[in-house]
PDB file of N, CA and C in Angstrom:
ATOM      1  N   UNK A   1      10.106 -42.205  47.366  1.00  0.00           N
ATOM      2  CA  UNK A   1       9.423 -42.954  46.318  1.00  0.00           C
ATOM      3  C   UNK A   1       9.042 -44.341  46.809  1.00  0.00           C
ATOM      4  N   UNK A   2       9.545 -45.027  47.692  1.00  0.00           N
ATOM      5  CA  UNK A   2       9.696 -46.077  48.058  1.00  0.00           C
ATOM      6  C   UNK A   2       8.408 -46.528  49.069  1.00  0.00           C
ATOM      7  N   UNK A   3       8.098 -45.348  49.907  1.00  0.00           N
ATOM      8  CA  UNK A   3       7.179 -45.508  50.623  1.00  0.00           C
ATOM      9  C   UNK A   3       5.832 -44.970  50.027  1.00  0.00           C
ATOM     10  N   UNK A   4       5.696 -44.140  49.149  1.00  0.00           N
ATOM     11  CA  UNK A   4       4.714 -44.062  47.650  1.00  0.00           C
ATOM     12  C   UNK A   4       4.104 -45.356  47.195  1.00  0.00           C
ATOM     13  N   UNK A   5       5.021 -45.998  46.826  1.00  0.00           N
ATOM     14  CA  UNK A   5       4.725 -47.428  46.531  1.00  0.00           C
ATOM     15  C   UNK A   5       4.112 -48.590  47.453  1.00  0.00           C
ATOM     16  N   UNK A   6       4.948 -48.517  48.388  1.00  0.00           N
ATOM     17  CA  UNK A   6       4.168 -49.243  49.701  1.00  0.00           C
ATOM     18  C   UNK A   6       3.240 -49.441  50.096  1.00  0.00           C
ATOM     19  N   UNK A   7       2.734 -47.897  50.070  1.00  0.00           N
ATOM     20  CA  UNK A   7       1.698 -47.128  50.275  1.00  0.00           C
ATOM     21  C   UNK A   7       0.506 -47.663  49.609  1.00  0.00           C
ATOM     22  N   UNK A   8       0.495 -47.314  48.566  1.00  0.00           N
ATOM     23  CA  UNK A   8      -0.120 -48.214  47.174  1.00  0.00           C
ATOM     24  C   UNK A   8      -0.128 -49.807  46.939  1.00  0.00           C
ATOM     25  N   UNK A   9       0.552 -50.457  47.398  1.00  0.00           N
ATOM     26  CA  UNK A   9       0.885 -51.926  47.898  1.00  0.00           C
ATOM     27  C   UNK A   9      -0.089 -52.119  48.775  1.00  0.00           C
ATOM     28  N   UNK A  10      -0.328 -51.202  49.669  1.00  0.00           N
ATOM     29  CA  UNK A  10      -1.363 -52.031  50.906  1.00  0.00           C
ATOM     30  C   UNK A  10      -2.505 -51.297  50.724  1.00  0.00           C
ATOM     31  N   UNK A  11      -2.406 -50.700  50.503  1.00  0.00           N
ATOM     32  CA  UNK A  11      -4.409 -50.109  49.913  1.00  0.00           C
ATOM     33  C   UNK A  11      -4.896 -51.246  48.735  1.00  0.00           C
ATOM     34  N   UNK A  12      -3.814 -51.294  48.049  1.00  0.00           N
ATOM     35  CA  UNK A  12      -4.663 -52.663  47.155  1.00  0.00           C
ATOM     36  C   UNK A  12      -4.663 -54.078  47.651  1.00  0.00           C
ATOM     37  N   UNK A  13      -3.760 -54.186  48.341  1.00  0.00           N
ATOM     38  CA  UNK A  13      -3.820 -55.675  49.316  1.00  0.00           C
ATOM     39  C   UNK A  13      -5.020 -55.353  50.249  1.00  0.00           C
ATOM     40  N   UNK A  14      -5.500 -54.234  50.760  1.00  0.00           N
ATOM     41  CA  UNK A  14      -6.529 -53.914  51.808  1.00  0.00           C
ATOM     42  C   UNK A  14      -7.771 -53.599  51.703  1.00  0.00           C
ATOM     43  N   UNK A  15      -7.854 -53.117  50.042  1.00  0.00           N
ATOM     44  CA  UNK A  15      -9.159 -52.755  50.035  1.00  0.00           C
ATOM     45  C   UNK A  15     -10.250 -53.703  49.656  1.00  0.00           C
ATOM     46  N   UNK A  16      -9.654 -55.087  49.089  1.00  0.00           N
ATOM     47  CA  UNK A  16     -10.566 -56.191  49.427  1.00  0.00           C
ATOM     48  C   UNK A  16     -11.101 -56.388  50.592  1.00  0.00           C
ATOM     49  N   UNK A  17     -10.057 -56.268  51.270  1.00  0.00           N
ATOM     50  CA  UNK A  17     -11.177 -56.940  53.026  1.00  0.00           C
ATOM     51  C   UNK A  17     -11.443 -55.914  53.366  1.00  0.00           C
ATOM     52  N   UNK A  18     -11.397 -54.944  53.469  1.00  0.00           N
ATOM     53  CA  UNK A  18     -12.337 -53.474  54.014  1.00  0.00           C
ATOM     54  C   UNK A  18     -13.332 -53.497  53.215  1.00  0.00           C
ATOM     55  N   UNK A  19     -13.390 -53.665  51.705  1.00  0.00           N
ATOM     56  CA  UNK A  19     -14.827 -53.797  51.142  1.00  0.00           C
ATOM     57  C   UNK A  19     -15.753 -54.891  51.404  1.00  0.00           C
ATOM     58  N   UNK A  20     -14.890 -56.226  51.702  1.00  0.00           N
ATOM     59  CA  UNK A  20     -16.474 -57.177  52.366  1.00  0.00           C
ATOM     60  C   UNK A  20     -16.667 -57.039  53.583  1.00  0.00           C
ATOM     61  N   UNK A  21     -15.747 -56.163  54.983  1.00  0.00           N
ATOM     62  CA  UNK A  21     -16.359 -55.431  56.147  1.00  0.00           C
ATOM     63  C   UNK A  21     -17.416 -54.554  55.903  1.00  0.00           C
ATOM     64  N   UNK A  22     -17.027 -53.772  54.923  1.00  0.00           N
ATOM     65  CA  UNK A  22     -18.255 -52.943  54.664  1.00  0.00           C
ATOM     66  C   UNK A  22     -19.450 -53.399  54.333  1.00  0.00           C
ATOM     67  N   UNK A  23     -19.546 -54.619  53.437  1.00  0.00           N
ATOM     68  CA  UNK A  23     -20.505 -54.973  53.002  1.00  0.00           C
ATOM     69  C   UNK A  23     -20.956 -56.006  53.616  1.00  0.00           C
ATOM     70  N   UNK A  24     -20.811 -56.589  54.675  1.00  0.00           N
ATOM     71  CA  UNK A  24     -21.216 -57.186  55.527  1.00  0.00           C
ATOM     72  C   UNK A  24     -21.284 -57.044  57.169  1.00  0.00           C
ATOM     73  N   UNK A  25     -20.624 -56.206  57.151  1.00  0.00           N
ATOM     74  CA  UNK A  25     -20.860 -55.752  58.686  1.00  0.00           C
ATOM     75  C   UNK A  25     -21.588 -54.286  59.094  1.00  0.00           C
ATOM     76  N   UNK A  26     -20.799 -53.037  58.163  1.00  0.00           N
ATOM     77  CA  UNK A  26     -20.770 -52.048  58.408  1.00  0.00           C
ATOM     78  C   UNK A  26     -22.577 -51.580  58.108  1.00  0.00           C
ATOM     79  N   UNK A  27     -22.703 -51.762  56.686  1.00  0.00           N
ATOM     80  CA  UNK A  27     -23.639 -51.498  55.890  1.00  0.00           C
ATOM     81  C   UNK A  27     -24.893 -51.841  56.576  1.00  0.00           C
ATOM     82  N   UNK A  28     -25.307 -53.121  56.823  1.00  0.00           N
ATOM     83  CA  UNK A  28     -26.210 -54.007  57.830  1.00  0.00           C
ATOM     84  C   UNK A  28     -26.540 -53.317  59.250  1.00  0.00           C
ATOM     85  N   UNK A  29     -25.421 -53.365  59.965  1.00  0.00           N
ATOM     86  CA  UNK A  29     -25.277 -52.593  60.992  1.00  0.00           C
ATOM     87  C   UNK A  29     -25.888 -50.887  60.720  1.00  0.00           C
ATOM     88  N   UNK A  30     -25.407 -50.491  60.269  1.00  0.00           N
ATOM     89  CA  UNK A  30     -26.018 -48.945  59.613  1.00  0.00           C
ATOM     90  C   UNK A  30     -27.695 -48.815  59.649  1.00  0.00           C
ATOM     91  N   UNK A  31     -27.968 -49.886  58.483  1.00  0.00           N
ATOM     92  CA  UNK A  31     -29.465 -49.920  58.129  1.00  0.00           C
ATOM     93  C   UNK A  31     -30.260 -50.089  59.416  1.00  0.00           C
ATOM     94  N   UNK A  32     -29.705 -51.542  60.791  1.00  0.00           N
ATOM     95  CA  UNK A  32     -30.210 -51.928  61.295  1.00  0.00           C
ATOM     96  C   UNK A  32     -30.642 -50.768  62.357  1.00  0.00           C
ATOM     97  N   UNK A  33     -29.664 -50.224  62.597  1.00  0.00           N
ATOM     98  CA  UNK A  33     -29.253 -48.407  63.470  1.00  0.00           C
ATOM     99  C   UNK A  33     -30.605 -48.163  62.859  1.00  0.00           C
ATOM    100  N   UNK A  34     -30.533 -47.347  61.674  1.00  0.00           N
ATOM    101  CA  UNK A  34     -32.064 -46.856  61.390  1.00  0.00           C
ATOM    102  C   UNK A  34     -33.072 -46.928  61.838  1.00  0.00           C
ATOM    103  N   UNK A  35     -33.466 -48.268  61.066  1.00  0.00           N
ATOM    104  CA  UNK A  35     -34.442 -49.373  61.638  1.00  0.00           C
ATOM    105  C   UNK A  35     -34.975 -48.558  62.797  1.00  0.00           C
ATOM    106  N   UNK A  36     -34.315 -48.954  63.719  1.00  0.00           N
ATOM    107  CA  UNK A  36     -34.473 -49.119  65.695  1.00  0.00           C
ATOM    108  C   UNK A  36     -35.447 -47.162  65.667  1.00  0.00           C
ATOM    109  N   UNK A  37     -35.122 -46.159  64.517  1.00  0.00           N
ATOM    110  CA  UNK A  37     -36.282 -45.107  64.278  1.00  0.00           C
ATOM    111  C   UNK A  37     -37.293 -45.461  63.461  1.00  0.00           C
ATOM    112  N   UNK A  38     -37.618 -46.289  63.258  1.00  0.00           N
ATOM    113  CA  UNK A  38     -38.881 -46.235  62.146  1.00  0.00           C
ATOM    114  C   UNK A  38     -40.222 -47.203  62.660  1.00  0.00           C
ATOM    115  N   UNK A  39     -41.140 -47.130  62.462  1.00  0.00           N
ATOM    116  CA  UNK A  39     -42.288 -48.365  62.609  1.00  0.00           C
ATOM    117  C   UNK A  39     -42.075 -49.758  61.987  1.00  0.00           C
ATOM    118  N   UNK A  40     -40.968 -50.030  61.572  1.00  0.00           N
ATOM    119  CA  UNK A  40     -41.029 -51.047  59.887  1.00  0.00           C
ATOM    120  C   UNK A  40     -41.324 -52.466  60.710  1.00  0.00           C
ATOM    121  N   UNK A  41     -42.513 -53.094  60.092  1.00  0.00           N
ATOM    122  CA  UNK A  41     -43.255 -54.472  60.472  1.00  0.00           C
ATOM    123  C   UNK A  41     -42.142 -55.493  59.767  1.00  0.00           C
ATOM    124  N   UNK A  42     -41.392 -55.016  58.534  1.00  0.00           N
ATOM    125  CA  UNK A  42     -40.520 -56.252  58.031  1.00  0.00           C
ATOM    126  C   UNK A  42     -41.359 -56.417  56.476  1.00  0.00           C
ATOM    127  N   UNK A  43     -42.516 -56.099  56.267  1.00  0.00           N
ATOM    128  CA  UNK A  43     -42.813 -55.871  54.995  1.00  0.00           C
ATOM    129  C   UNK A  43     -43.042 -54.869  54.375  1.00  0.00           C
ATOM    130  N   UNK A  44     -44.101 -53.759  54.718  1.00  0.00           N
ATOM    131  CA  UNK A  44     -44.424 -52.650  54.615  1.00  0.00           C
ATOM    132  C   UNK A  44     -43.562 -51.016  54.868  1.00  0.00           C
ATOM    133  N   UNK A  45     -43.466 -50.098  54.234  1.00  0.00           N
ATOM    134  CA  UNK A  45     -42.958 -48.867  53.959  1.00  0.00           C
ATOM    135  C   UNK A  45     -42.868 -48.407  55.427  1.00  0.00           C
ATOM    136  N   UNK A  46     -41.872 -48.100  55.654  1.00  0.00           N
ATOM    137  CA  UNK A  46     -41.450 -47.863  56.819  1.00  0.00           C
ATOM    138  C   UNK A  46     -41.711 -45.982  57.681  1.00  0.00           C
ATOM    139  N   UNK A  47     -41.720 -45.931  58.463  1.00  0.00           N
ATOM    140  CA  UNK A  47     -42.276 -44.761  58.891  1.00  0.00           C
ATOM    141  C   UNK A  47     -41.197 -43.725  59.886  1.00  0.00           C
ATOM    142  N   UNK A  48     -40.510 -42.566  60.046  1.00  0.00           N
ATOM    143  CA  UNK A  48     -39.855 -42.142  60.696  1.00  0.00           C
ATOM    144  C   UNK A  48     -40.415 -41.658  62.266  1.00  0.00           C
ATOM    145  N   UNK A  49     -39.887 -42.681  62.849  1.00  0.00           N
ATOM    146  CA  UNK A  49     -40.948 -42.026  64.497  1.00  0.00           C
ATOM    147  C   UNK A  49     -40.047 -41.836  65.277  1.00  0.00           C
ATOM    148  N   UNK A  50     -38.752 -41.207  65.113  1.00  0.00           N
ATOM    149  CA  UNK A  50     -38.119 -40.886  66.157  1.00  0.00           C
ATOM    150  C   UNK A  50     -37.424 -41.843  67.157  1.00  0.00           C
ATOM    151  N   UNK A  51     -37.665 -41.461  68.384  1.00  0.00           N
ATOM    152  CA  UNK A  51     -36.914 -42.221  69.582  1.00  0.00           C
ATOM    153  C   UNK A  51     -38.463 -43.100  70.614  1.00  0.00           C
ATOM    154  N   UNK A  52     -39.433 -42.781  69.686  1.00  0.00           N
ATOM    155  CA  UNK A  52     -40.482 -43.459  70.243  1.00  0.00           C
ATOM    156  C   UNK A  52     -39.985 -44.813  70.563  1.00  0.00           C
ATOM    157  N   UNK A  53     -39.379 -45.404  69.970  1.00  0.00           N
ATOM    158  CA  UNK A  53     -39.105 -47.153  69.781  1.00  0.00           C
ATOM    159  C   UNK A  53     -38.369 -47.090  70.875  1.00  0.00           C
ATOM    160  N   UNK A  54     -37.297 -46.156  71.717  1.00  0.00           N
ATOM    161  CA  UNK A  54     -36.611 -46.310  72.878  1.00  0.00           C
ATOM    162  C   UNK A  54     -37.693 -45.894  74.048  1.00  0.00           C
ATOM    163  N   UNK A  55     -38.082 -45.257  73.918  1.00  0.00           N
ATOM    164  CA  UNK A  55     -39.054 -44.592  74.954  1.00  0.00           C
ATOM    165  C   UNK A  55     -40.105 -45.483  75.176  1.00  0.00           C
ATOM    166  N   UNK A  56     -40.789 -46.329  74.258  1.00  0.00           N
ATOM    167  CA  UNK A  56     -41.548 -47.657  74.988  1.00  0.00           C
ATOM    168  C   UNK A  56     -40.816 -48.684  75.176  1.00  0.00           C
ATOM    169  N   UNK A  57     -39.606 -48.804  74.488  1.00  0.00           N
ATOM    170  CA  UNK A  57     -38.617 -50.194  75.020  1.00  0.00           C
ATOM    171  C   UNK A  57     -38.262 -49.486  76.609  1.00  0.00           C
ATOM    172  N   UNK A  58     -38.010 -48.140  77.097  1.00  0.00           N
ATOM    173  CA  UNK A  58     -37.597 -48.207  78.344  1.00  0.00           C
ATOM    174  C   UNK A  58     -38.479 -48.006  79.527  1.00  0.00           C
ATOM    175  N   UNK A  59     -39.892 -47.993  79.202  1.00  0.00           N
ATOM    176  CA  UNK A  59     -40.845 -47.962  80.066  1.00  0.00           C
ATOM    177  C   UNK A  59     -41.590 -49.297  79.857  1.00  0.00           C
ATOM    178  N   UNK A  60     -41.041 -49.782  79.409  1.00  0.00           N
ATOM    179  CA  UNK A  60     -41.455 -51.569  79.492  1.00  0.00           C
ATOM    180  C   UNK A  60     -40.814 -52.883  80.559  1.00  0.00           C
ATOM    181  N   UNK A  61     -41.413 -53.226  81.594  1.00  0.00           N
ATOM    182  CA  UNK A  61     -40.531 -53.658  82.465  1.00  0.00           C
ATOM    183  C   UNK A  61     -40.089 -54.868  81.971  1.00  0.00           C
ATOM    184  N   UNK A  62     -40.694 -55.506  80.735  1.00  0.00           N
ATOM    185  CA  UNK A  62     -40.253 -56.588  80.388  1.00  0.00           C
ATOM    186  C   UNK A  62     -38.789 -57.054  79.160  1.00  0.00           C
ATOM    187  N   UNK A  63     -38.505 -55.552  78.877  1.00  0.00           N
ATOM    188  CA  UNK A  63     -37.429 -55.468  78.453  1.00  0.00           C
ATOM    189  C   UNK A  63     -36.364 -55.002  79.159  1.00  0.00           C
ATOM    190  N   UNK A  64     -36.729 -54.502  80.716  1.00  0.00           N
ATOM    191  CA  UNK A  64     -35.429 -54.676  81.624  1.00  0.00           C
ATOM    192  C   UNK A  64     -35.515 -55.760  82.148  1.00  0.00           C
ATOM    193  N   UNK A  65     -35.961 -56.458  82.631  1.00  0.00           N
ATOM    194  CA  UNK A  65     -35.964 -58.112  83.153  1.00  0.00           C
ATOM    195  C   UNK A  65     -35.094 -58.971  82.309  1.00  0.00           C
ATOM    196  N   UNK A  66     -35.453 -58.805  80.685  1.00  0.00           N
ATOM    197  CA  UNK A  66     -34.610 -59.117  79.408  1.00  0.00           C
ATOM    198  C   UNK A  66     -33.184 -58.452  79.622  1.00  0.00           C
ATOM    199  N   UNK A  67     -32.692 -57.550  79.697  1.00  0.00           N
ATOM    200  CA  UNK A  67     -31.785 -56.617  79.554  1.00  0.00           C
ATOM    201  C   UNK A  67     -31.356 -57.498  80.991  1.00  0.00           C
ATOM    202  N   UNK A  68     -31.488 -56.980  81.873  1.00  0.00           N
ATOM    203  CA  UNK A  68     -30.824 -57.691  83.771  1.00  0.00           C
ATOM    204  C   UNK A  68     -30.275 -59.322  83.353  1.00  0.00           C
ATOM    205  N   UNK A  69     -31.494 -60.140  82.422  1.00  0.00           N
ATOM    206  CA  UNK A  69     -30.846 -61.579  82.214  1.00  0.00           C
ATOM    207  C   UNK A  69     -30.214 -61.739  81.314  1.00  0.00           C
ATOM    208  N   UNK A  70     -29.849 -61.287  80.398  1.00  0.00           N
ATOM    209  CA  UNK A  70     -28.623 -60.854  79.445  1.00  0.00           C
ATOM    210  C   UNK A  70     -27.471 -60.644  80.119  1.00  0.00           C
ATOM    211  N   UNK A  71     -27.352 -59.587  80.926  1.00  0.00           N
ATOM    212  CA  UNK A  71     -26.315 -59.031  81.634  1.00  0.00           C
ATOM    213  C   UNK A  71     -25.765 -59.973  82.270  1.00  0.00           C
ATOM    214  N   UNK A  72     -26.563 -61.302  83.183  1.00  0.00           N
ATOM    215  CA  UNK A  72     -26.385 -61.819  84.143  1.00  0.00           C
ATOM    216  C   UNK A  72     -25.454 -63.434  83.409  1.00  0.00           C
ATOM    217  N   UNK A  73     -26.088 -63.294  82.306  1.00  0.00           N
ATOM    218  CA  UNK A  73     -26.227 -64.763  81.263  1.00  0.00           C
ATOM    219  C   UNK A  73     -24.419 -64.230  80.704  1.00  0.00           C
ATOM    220  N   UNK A  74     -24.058 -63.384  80.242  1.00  0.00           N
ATOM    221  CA  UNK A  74     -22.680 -62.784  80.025  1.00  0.00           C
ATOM    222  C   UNK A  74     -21.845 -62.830  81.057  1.00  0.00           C
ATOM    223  N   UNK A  75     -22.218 -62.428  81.981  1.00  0.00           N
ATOM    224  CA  UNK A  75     -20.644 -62.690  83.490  1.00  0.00           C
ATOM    225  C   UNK A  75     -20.899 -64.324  83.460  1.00  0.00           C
ATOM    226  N   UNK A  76     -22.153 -64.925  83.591  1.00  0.00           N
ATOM    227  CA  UNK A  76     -21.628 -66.023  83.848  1.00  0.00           C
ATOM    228  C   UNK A  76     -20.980 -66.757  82.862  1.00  0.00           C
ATOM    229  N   UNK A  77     -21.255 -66.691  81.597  1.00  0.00           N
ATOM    230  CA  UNK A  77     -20.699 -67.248  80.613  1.00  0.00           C
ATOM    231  C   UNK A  77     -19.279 -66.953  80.119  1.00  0.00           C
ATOM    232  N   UNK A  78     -18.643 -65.406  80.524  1.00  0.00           N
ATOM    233  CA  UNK A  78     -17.221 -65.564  80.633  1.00  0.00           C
ATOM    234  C   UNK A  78     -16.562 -65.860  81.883  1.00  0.00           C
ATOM    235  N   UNK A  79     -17.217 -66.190  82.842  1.00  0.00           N
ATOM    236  CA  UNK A  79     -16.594 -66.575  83.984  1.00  0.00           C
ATOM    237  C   UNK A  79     -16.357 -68.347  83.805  1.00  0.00           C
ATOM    238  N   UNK A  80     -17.801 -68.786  83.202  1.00  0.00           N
ATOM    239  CA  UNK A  80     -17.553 -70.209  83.046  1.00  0.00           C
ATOM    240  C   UNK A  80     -16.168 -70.550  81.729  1.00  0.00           C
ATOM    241  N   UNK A  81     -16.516 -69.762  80.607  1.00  0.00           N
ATOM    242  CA  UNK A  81     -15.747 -70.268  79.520  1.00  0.00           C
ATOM    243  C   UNK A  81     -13.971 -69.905  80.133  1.00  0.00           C
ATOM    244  N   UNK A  82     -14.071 -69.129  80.928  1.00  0.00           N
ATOM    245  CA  UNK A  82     -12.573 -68.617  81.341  1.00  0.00           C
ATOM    246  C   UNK A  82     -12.146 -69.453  82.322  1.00  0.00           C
ATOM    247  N   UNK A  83     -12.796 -69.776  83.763  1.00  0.00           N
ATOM    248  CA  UNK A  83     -12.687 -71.315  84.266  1.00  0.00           C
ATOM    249  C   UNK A  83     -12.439 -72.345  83.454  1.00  0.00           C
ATOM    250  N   UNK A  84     -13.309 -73.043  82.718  1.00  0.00           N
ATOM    251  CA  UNK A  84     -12.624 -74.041  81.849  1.00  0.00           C
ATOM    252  C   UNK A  84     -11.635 -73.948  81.235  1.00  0.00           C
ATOM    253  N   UNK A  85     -11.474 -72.731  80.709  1.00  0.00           N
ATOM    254  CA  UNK A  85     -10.361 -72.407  79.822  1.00  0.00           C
ATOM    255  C   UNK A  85      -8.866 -72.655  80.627  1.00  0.00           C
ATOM    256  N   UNK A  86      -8.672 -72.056  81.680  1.00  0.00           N
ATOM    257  CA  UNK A  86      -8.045 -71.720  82.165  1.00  0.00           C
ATOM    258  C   UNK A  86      -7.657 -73.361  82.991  1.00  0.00           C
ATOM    259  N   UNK A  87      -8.430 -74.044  83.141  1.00  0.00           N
ATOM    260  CA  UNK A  87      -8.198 -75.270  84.257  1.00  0.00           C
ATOM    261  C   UNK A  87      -8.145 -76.320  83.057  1.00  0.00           C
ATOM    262  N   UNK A  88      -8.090 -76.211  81.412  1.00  0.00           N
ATOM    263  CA  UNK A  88      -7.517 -77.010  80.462  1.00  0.00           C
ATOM    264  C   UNK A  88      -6.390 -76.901  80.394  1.00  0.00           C
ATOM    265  N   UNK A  89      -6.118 -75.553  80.273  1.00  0.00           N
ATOM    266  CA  UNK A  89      -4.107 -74.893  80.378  1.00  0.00           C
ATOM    267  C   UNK A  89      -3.769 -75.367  81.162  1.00  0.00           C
ATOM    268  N   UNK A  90      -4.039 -75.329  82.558  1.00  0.00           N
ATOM    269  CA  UNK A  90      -3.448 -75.926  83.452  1.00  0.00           C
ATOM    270  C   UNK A  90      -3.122 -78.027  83.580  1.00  0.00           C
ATOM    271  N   UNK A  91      -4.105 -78.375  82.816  1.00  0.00           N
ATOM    272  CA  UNK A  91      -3.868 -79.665  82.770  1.00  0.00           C
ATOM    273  C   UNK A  91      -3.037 -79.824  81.675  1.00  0.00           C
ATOM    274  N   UNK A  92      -2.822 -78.703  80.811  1.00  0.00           N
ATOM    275  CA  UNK A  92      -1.767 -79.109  79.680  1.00  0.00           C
ATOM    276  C   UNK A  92      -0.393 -79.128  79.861  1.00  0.00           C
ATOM    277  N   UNK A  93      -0.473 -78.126  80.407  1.00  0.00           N
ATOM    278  CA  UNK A  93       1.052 -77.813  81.611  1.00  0.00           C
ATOM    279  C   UNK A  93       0.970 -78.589  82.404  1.00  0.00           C
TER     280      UNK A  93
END
């Protein structure tokens, strides 16, 4: 009985913050997924086209150039933030 209750204790302590994950992360995220199949300009009725939207994003060389400096812009940026990081600790110690 005890763990019945518990049980019931944390689903209602939990289902507040799982419902504004959902409604702010999950939900958004979902739609945006879609999206990435459809034609949608941002105003107008949107259109189902498949994987077309990947298939000219990957025969576009200007979205791997994008994609390569992303990649490149991330190592360096946890390499820098982890250097600093790491050589503040050390001056704290």
């Amino acid at each position: 009985m005890l763990k019945s209750n518990g049980i019931k204790k944390f689903g209602i302590f939990a289902a507040f913050p799982l419902a504004v994950f959902a409604i702010v992360l999950f939900f958004p995220f979902a739609q945006g997924f879609y999206l990435t199949f459809t034609n949608w300009d941002g105003f107008e009725q949107t259109a189902y086209v498949g994987f077309d939207n990947y298939v000219k994003s990957f025969k576009d060389p200007v979205f791997w150039s994008t994609l390569t400096f992303t990649f490149k812009f991330v190592i360096v940026s946890l390499v820098a933030v982890n250097v600093v990081a790491f050589g503040l600790a050390l001056l704290v110690t």
